[in-house]
PDB file of N, CA and C in Angstrom:
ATOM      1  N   UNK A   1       5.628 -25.154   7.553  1.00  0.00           N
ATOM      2  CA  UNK A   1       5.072 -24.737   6.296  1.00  0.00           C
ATOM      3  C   UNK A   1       5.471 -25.745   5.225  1.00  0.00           C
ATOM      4  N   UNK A   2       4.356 -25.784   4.079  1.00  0.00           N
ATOM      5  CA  UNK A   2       4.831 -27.172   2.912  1.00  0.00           C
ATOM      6  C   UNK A   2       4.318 -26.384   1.929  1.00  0.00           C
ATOM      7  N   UNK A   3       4.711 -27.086   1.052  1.00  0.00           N
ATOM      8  CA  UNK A   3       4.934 -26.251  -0.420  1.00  0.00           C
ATOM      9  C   UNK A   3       3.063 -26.318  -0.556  1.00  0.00           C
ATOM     10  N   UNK A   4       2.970 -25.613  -1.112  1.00  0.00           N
ATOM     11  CA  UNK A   4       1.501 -25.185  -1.636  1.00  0.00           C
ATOM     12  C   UNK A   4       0.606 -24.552  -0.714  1.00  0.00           C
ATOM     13  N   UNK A   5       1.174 -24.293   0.902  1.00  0.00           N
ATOM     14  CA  UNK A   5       0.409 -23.784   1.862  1.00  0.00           C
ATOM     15  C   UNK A   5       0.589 -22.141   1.215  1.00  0.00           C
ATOM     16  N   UNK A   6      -0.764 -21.682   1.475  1.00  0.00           N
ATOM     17  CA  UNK A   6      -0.948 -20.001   1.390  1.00  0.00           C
ATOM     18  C   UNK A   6      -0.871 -19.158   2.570  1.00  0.00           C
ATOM     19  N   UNK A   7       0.225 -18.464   2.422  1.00  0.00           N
ATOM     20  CA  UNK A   7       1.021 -17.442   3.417  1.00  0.00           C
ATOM     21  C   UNK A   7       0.560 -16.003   3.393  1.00  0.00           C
ATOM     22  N   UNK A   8       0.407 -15.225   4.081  1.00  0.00           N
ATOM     23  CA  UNK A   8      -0.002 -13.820   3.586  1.00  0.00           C
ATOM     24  C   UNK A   8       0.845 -12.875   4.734  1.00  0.00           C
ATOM     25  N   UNK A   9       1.591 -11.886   4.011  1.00  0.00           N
ATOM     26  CA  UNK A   9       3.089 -11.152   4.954  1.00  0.00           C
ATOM     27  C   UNK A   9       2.060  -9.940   4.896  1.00  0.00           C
ATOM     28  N   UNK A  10       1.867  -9.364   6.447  1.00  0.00           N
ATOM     29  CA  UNK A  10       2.054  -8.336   7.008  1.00  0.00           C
ATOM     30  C   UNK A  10       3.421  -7.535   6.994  1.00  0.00           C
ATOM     31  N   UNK A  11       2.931  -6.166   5.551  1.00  0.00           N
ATOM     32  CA  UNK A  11       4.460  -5.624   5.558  1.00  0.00           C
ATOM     33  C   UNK A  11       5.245  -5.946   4.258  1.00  0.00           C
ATOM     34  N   UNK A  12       4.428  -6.470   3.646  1.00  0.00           N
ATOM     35  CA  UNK A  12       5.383  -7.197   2.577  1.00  0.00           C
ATOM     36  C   UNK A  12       6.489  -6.612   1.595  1.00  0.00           C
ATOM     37  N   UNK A  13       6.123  -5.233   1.589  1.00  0.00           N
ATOM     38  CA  UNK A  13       6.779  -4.032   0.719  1.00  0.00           C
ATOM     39  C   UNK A  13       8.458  -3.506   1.498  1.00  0.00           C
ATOM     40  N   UNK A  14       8.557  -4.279   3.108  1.00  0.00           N
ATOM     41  CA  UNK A  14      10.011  -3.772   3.557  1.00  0.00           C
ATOM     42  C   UNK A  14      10.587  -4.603   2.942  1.00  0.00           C
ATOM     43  N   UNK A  15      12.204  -4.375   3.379  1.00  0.00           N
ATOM     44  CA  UNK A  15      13.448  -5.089   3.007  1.00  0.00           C
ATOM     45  C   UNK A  15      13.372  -6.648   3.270  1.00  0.00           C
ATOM     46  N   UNK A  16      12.906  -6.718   4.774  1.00  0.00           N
ATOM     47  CA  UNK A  16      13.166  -7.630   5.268  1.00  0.00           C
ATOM     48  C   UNK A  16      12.092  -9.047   4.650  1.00  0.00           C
ATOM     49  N   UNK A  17      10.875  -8.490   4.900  1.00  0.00           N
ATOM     50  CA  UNK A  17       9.677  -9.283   4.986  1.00  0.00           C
ATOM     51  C   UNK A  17       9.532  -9.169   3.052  1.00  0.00           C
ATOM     52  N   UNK A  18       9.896  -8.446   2.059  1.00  0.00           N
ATOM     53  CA  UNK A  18      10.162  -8.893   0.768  1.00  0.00           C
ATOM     54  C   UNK A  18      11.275 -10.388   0.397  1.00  0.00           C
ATOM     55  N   UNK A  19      12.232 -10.283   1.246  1.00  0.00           N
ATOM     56  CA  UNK A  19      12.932 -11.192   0.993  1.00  0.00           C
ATOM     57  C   UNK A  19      12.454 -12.357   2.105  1.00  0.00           C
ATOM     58  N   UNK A  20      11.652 -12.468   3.006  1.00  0.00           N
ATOM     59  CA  UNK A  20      11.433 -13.918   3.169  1.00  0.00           C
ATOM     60  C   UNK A  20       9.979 -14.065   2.348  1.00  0.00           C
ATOM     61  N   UNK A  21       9.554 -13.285   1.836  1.00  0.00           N
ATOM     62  CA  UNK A  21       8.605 -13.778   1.015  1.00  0.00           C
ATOM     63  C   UNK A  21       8.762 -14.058  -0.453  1.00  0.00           C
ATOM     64  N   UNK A  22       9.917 -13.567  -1.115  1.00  0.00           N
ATOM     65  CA  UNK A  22      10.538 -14.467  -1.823  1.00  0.00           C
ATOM     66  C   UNK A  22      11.017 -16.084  -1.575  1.00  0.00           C
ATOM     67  N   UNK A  23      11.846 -15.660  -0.767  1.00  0.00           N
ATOM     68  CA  UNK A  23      12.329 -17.129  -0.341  1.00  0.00           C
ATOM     69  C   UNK A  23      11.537 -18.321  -0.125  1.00  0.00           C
ATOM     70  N   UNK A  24       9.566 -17.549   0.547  1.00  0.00           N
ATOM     71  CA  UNK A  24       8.908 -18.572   0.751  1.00  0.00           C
ATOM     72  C   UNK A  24       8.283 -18.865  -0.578  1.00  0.00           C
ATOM     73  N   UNK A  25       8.571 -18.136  -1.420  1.00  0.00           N
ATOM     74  CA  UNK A  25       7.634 -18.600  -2.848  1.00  0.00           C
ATOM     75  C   UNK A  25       8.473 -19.071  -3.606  1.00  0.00           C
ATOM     76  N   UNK A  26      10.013 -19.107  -3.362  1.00  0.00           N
ATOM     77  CA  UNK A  26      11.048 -20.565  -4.392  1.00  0.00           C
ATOM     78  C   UNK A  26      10.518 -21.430  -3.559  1.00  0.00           C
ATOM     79  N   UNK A  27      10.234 -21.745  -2.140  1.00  0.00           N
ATOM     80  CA  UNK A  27      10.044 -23.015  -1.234  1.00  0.00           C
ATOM     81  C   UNK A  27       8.823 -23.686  -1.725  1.00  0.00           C
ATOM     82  N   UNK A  28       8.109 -22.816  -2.664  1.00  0.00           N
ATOM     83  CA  UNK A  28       6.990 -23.812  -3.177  1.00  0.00           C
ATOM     84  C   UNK A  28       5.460 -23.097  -2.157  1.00  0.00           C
ATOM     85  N   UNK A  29       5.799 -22.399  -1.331  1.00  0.00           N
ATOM     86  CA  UNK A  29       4.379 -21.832  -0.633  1.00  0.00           C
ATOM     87  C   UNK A  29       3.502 -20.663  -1.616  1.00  0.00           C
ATOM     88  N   UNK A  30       2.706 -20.809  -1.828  1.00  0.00           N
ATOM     89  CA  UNK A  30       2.031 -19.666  -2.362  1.00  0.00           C
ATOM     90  C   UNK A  30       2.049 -18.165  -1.608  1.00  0.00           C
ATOM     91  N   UNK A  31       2.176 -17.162  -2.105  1.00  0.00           N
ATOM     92  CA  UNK A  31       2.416 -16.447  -0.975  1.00  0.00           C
ATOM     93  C   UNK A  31       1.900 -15.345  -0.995  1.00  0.00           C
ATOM     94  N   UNK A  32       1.123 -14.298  -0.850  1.00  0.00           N
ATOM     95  CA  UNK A  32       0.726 -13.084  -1.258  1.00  0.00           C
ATOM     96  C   UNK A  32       0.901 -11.963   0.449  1.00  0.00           C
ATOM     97  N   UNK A  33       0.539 -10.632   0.204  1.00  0.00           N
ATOM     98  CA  UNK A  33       0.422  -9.892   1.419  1.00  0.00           C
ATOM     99  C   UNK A  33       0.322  -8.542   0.590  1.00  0.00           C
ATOM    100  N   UNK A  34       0.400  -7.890   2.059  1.00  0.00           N
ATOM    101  CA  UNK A  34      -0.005  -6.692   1.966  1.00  0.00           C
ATOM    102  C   UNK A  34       0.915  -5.464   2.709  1.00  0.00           C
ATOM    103  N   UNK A  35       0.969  -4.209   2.590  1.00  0.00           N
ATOM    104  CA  UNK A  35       1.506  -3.326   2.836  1.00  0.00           C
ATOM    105  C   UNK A  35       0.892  -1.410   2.837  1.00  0.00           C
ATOM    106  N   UNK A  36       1.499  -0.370   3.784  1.00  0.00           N
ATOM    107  CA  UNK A  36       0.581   0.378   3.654  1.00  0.00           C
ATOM    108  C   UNK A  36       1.534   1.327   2.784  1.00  0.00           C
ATOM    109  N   UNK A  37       2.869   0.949   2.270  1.00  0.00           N
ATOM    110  CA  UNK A  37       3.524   1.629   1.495  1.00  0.00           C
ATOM    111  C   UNK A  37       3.832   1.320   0.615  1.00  0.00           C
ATOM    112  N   UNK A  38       3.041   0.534  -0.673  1.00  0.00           N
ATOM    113  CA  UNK A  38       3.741   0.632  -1.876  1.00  0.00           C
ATOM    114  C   UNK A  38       3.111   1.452  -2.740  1.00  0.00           C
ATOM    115  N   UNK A  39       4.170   1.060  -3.788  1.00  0.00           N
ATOM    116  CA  UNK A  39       4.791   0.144  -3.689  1.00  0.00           C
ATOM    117  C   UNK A  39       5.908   0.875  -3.292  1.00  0.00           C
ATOM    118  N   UNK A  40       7.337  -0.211  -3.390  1.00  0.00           N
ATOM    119  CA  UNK A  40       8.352   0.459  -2.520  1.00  0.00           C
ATOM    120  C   UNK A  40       9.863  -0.261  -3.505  1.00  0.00           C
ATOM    121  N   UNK A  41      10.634   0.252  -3.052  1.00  0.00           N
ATOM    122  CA  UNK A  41      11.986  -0.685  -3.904  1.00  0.00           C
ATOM    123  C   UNK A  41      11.924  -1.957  -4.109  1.00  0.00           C
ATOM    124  N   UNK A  42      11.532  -2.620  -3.134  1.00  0.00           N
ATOM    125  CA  UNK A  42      11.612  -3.982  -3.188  1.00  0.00           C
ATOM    126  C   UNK A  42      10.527  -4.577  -3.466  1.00  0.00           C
ATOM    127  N   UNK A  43       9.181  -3.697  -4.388  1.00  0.00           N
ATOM    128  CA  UNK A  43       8.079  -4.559  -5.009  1.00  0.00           C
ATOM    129  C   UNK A  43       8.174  -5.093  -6.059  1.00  0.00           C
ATOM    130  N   UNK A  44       9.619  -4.733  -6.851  1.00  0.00           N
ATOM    131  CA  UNK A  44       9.294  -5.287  -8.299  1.00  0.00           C
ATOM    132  C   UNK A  44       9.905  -6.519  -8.332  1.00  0.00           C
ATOM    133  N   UNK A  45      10.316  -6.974  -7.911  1.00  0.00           N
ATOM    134  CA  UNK A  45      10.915  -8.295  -7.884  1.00  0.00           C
ATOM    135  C   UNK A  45       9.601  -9.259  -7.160  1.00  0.00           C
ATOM    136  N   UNK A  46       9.189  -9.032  -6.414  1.00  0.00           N
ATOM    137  CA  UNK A  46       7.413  -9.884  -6.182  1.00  0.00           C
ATOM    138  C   UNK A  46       6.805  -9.690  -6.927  1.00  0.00           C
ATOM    139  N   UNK A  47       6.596  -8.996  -7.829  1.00  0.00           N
ATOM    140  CA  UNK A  47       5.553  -8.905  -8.508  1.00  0.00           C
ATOM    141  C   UNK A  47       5.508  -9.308  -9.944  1.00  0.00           C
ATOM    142  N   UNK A  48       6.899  -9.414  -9.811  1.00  0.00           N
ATOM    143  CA  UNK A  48       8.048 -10.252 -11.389  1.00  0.00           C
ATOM    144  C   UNK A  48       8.169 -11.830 -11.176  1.00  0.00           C
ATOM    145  N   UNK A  49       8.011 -12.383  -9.547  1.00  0.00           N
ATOM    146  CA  UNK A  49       7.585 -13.795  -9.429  1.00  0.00           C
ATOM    147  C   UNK A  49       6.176 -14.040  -9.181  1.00  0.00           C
ATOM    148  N   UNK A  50       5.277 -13.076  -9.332  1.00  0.00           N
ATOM    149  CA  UNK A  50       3.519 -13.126  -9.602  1.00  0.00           C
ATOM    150  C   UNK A  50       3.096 -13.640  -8.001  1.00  0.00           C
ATOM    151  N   UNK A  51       4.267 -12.565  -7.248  1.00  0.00           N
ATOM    152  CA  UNK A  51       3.104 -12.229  -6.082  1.00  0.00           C
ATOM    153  C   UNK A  51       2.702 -11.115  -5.653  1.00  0.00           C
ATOM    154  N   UNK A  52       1.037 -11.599  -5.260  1.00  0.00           N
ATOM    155  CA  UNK A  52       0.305 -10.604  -4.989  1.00  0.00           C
ATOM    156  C   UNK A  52       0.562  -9.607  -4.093  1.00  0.00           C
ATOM    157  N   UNK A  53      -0.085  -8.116  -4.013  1.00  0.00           N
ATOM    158  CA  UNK A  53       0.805  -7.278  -3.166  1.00  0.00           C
ATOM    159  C   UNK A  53      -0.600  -6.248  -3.280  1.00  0.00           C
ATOM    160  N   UNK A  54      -1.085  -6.232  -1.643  1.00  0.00           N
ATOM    161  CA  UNK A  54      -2.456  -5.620  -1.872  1.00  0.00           C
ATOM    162  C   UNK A  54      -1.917  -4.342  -0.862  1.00  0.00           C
ATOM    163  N   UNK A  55      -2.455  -3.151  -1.311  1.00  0.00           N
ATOM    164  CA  UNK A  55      -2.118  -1.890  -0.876  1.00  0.00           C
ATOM    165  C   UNK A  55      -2.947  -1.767   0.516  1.00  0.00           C
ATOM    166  N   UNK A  56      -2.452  -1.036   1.397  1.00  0.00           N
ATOM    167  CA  UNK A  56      -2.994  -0.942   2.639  1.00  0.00           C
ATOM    168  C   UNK A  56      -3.807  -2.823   3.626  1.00  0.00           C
ATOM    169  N   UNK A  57      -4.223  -2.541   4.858  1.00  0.00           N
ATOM    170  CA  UNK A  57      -4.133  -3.036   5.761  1.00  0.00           C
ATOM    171  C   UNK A  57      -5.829  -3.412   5.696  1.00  0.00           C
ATOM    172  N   UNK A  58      -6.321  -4.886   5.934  1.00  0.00           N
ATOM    173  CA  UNK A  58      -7.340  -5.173   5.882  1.00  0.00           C
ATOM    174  C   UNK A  58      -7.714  -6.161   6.359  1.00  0.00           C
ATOM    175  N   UNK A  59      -8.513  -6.633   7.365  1.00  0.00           N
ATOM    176  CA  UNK A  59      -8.638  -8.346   8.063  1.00  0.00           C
ATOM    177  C   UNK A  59      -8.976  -9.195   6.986  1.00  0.00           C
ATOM    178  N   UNK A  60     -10.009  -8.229   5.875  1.00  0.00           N
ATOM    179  CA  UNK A  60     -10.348  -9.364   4.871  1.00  0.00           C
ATOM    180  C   UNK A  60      -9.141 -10.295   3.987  1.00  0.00           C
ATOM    181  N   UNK A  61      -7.903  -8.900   3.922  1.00  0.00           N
ATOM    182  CA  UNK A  61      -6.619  -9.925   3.134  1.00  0.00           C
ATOM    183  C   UNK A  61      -6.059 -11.204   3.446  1.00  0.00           C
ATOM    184  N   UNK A  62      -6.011 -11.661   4.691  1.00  0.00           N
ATOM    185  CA  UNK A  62      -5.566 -13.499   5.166  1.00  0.00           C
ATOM    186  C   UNK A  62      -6.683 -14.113   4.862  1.00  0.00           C
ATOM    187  N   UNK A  63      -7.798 -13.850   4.832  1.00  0.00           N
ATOM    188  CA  UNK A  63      -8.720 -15.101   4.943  1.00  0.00           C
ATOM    189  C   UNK A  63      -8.466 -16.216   4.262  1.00  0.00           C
ATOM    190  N   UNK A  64      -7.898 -16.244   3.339  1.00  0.00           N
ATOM    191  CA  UNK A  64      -8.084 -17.786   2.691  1.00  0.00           C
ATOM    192  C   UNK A  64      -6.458 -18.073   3.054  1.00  0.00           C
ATOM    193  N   UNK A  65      -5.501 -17.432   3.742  1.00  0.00           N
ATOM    194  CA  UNK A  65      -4.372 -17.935   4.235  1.00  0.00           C
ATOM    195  C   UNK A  65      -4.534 -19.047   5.041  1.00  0.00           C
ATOM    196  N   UNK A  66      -3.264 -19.606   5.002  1.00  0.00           N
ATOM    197  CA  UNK A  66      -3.495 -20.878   6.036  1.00  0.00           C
ATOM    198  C   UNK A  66      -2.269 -20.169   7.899  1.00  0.00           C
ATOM    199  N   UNK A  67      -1.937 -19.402   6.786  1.00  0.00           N
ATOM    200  CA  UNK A  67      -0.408 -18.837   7.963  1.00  0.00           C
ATOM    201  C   UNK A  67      -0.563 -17.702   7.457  1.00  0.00           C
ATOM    202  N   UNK A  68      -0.022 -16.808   8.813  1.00  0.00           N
ATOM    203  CA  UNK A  68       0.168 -15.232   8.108  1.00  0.00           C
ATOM    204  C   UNK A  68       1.397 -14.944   8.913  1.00  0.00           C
ATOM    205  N   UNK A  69       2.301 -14.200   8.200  1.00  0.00           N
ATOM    206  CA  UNK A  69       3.753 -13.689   9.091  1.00  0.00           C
ATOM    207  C   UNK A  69       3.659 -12.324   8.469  1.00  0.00           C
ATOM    208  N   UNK A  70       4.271 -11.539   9.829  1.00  0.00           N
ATOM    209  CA  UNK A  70       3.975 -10.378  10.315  1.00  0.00           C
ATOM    210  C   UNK A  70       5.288  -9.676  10.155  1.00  0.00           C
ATOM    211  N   UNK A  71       5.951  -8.572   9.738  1.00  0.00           N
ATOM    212  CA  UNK A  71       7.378  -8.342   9.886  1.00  0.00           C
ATOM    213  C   UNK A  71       7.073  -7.000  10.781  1.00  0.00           C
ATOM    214  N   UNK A  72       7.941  -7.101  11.497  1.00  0.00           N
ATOM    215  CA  UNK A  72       8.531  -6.554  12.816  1.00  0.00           C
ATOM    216  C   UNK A  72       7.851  -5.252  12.917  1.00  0.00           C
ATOM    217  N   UNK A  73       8.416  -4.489  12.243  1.00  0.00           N
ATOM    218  CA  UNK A  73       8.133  -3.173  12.047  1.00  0.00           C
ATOM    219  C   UNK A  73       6.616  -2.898  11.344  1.00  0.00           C
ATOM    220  N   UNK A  74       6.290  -3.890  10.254  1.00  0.00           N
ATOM    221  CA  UNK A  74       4.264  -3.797  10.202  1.00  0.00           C
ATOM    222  C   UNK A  74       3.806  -3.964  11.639  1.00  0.00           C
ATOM    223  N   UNK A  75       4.535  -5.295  12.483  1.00  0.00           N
ATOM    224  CA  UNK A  75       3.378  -5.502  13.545  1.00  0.00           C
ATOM    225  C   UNK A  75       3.641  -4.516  14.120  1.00  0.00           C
ATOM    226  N   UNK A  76       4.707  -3.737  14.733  1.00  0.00           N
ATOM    227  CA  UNK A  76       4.631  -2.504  15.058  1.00  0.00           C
ATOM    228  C   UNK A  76       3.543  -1.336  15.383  1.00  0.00           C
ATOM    229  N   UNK A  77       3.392  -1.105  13.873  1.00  0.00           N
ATOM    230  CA  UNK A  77       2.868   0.063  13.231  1.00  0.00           C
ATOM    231  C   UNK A  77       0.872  -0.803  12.975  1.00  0.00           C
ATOM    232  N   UNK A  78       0.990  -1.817  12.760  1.00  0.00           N
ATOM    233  CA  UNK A  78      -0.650  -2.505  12.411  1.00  0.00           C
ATOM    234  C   UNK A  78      -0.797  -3.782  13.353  1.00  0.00           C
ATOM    235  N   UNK A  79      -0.144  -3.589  15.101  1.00  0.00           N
ATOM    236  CA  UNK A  79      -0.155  -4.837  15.937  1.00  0.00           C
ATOM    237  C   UNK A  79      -2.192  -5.188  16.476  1.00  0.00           C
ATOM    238  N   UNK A  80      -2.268  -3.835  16.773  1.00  0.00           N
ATOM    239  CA  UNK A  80      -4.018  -4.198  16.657  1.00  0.00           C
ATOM    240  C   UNK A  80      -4.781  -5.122  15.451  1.00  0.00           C
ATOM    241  N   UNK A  81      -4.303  -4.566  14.295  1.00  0.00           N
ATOM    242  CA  UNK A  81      -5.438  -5.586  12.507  1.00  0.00           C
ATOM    243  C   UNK A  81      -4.605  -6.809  13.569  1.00  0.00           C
ATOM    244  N   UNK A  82      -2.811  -7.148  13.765  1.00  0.00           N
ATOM    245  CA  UNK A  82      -2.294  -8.186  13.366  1.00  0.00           C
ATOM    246  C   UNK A  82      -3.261  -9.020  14.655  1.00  0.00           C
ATOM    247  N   UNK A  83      -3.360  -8.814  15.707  1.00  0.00           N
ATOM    248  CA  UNK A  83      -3.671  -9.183  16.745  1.00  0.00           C
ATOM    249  C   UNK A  83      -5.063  -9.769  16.393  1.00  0.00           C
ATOM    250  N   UNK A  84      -6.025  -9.067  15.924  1.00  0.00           N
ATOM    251  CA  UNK A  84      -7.337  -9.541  15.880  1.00  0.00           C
ATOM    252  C   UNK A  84      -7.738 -10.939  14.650  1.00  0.00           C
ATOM    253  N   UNK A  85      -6.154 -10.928  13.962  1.00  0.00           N
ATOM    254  CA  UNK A  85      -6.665 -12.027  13.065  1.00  0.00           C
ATOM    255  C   UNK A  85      -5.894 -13.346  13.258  1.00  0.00           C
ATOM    256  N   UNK A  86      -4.655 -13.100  14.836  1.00  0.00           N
ATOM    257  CA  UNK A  86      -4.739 -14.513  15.263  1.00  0.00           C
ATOM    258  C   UNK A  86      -5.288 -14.780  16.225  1.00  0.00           C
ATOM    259  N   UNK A  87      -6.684 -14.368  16.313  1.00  0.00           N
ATOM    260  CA  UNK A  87      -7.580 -14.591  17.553  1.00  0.00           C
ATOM    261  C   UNK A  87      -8.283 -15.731  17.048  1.00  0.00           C
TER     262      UNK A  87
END
């Protein structure tokens, strides 16, 4: 990944997958995603570094991603959406 590539997190509203999507947006990646629970504790701090955070689960949300990362427990719970959009 390089700075200005667009990332989109499956899940983005957990603990885990909030904080590497912070981390990837100091690294310079653009970064947005989605989640079927927010918002949640850990949305206000993404949304205080102006990333996007789209409610519920949709193939249309990656499209203009270049990468999409999945956290554990979304692919879990949404491994079918995740599956059909690295086909």
């Amino acid at each position: 990944m390089r700075p200005g590539e667009r990332i989109h997190v499956i899940g983005i509203a957990g603990s885990g997958a909030a904080g590497v999507a912070l981390l990837m947006h100091h690294a310079g990646l653009l970064v947005d995603g989605c989640d079927a629970d927010t918002p949640s504790p850990y949305t206000p701090p993404l949304e205080a570094a102006g990333i996007t955070i789209l409610s519920g689960h949709d193939p249309a949300h990656p499209a203009m991603a270049g990468a999409m990362v999945a956290a554990l427990d979304g692919y879990a719970q949404y491994g079918r959406f995740a599956d059909g959009l690295l086909r």
